[in-house]
N, C-alpha and C. Protein backbone atom coordinates (compact mmCIF):
# COMPACT_ATOMS: atom_id res chain seq x y z
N UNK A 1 -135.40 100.98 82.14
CA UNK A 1 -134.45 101.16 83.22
C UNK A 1 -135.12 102.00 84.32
N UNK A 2 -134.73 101.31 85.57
CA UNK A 2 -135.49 102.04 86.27
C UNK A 2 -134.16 103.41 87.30
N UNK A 3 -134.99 103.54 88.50
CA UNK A 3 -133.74 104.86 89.24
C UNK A 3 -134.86 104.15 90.89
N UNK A 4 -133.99 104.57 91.79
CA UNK A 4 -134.89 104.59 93.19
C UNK A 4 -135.65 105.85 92.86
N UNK A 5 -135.88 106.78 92.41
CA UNK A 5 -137.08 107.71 92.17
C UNK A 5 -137.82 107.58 90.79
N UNK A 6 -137.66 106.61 90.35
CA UNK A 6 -138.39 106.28 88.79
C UNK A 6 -137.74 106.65 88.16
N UNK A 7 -137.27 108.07 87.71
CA UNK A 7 -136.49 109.10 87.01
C UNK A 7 -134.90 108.82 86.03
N UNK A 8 -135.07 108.82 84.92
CA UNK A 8 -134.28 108.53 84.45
C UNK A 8 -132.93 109.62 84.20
N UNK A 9 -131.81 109.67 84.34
CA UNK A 9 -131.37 110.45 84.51
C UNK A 9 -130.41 110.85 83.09
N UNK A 10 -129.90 112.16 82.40
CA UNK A 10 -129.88 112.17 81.35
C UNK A 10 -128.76 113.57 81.14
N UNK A 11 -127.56 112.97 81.13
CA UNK A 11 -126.76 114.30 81.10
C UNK A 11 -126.06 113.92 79.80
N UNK A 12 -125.13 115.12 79.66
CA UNK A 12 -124.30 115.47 78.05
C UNK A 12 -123.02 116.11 78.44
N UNK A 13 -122.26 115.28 79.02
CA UNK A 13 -121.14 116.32 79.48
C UNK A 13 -120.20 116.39 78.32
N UNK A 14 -119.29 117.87 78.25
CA UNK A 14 -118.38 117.86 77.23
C UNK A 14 -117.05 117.69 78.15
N UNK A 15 -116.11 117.14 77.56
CA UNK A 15 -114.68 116.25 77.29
C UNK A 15 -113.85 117.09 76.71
N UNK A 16 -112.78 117.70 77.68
CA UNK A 16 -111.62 117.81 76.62
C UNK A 16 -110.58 116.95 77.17
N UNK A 17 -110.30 116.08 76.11
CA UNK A 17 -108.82 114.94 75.39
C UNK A 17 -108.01 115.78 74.72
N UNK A 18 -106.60 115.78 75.52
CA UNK A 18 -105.26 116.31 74.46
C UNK A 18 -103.98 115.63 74.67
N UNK A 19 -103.36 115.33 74.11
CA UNK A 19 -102.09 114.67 74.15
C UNK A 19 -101.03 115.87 74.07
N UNK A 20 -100.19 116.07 75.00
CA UNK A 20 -99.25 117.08 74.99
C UNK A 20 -97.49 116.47 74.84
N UNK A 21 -96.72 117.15 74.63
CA UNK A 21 -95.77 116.71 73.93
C UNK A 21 -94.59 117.67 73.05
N UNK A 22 -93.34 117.75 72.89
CA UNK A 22 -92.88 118.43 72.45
C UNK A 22 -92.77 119.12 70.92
N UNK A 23 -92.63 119.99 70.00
CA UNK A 23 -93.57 120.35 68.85
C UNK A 23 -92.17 119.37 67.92
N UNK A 24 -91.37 118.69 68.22
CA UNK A 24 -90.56 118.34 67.60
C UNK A 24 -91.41 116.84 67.15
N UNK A 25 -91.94 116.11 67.94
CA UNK A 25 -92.71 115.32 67.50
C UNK A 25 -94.16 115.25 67.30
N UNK A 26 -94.25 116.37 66.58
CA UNK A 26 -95.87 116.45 66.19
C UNK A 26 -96.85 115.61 65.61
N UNK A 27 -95.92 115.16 64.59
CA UNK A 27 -96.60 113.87 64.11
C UNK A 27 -96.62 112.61 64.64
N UNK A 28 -95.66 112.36 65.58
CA UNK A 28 -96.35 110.82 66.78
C UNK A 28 -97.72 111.67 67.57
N UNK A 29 -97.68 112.84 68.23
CA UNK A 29 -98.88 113.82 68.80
C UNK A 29 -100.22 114.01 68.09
N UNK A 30 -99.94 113.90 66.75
CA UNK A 30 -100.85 114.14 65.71
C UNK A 30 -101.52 112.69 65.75
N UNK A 31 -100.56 111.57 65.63
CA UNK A 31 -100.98 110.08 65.48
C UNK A 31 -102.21 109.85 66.55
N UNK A 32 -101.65 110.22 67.95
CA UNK A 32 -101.86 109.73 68.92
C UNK A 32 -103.11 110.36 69.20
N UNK A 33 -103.42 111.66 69.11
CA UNK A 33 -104.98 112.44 68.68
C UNK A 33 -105.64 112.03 68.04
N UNK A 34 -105.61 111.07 66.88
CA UNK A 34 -106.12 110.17 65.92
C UNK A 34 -107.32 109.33 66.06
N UNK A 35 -106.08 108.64 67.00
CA UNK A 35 -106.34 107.40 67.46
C UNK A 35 -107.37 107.55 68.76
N UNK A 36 -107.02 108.58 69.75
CA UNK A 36 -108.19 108.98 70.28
C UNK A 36 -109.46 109.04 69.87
N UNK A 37 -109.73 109.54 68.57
CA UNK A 37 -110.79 110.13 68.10
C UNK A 37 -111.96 109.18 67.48
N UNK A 38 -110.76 108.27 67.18
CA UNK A 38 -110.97 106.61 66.53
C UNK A 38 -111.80 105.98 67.50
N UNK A 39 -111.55 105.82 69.06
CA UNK A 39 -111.67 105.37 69.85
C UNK A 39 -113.32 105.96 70.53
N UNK A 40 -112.93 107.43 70.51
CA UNK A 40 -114.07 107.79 71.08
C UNK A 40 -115.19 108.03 70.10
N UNK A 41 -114.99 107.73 69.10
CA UNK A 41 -116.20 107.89 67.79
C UNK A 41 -117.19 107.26 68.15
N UNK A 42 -117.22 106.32 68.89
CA UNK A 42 -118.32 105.43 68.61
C UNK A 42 -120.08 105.73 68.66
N UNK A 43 -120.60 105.58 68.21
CA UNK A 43 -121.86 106.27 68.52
C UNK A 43 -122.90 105.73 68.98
N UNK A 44 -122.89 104.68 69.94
CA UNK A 44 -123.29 104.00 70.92
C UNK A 44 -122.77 102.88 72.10
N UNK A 45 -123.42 102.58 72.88
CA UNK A 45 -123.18 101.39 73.71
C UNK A 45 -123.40 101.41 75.35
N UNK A 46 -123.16 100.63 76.00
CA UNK A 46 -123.94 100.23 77.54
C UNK A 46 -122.92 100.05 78.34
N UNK A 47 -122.42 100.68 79.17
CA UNK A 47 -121.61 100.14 80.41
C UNK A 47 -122.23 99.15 81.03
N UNK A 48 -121.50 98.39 81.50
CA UNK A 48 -121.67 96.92 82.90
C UNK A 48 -122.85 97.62 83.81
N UNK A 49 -123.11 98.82 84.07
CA UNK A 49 -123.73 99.38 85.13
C UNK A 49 -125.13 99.91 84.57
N UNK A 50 -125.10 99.79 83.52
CA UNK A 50 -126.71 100.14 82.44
C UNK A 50 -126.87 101.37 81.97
N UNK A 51 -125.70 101.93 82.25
CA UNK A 51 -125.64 103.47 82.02
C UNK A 51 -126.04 103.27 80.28
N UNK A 52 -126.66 104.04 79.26
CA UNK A 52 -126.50 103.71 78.03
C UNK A 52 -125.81 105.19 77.21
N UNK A 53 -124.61 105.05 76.37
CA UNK A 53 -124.36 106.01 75.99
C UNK A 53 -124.84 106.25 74.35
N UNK A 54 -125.70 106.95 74.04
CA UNK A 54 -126.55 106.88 72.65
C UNK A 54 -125.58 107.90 71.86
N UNK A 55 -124.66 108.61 71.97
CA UNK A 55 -123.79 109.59 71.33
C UNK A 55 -122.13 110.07 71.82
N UNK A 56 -121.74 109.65 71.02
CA UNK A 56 -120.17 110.34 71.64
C UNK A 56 -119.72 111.11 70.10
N UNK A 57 -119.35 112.21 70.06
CA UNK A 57 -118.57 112.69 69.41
C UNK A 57 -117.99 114.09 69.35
N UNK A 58 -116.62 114.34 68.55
CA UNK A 58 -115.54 115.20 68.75
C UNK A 58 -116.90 116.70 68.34
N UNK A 59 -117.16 117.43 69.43
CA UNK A 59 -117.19 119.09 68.40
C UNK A 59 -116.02 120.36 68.35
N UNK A 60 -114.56 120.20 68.62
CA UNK A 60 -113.89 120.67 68.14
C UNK A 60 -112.79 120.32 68.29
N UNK A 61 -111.63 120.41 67.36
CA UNK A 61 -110.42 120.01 67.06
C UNK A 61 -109.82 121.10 68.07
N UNK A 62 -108.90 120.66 68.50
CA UNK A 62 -107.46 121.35 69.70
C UNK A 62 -106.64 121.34 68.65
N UNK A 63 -105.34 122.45 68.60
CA UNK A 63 -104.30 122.37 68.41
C UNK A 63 -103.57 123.70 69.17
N UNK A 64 -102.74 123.40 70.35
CA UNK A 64 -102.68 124.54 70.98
C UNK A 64 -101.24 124.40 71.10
N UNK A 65 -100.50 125.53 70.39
CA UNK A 65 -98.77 125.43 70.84
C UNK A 65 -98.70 126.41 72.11
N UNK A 66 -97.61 125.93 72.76
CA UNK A 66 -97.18 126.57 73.55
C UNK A 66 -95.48 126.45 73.99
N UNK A 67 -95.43 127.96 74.66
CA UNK A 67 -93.73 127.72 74.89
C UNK A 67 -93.73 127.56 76.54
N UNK A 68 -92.80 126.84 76.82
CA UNK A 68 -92.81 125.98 78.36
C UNK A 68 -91.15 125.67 78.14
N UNK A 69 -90.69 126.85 79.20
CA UNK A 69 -89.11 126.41 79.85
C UNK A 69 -88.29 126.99 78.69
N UNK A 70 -88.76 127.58 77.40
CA UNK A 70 -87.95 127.92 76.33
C UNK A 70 -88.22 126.75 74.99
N UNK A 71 -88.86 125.13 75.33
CA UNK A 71 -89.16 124.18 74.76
C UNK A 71 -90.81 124.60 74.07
N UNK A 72 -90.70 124.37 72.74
CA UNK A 72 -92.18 124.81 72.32
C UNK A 72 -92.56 123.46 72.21
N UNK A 73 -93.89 123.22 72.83
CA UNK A 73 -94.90 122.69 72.85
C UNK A 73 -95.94 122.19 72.07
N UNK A 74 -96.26 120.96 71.92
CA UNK A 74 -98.43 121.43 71.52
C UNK A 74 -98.87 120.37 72.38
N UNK A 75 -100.23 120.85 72.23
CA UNK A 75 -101.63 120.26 72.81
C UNK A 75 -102.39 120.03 71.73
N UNK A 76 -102.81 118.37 71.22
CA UNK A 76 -103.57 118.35 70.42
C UNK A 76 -104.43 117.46 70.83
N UNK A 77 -105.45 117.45 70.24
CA UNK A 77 -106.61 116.64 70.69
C UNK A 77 -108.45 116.95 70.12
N UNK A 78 -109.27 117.47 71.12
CA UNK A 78 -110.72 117.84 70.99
C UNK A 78 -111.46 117.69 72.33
N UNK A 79 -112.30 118.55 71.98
CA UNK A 79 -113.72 117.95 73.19
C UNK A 79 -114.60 117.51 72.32
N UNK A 80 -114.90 116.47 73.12
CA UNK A 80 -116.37 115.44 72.97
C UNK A 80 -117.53 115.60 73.92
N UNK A 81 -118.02 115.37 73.27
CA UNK A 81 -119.68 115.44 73.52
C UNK A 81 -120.03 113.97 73.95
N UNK A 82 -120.69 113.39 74.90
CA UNK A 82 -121.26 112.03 74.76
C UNK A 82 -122.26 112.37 75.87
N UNK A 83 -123.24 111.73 74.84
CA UNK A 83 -124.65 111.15 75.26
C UNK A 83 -125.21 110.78 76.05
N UNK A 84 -125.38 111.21 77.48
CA UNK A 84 -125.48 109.57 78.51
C UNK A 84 -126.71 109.67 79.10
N UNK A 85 -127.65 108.44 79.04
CA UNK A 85 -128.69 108.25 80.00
C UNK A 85 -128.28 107.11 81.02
N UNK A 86 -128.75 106.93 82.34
CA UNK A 86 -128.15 106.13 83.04
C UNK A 86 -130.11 105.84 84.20
């Protein structure tokens, strides 16, 4: 792969994903963090644009309650890590 300066370019940005939601339904919140995680697991592949991503994955679990308006809260989710050379 080339770049207009030869140079391949090579970053690692971290990701935080959370699904927020009231603590009464934690477990659709819990589901739905899951399924994120499911999604972003993957540990390779190529965008349309040649970007190549050689790593994606969760390095820490979220679970953050909070009280908002008198209604308690959570935030669940993670940040990810992914791989990218482009």
């Amino acid at each position: 792969m080339r770049t207009v300066n030869a140079f391949l370019i090579h970053t690692d940005p971290l990701i935080t994903i959370r699904v927020i939601g009231n603590q009464s339904i934690y477990a659709t919140l819990l589901s739905a963090a899951q399924r994120i995680d499911a999604l972003l697991g993957r540990t390779s592949g190529t965008a349309p644009d040649g970007t190549v991503i050689t790593a994606c994955y969760r390095e820490n679990e979220l679970n953050i309650p909070e009280l908002v308006g008198g209604i308690l809260k959570s935030a669940v989710g993670g940040t990810y890590r992914h791989i990218v050379t482009t």
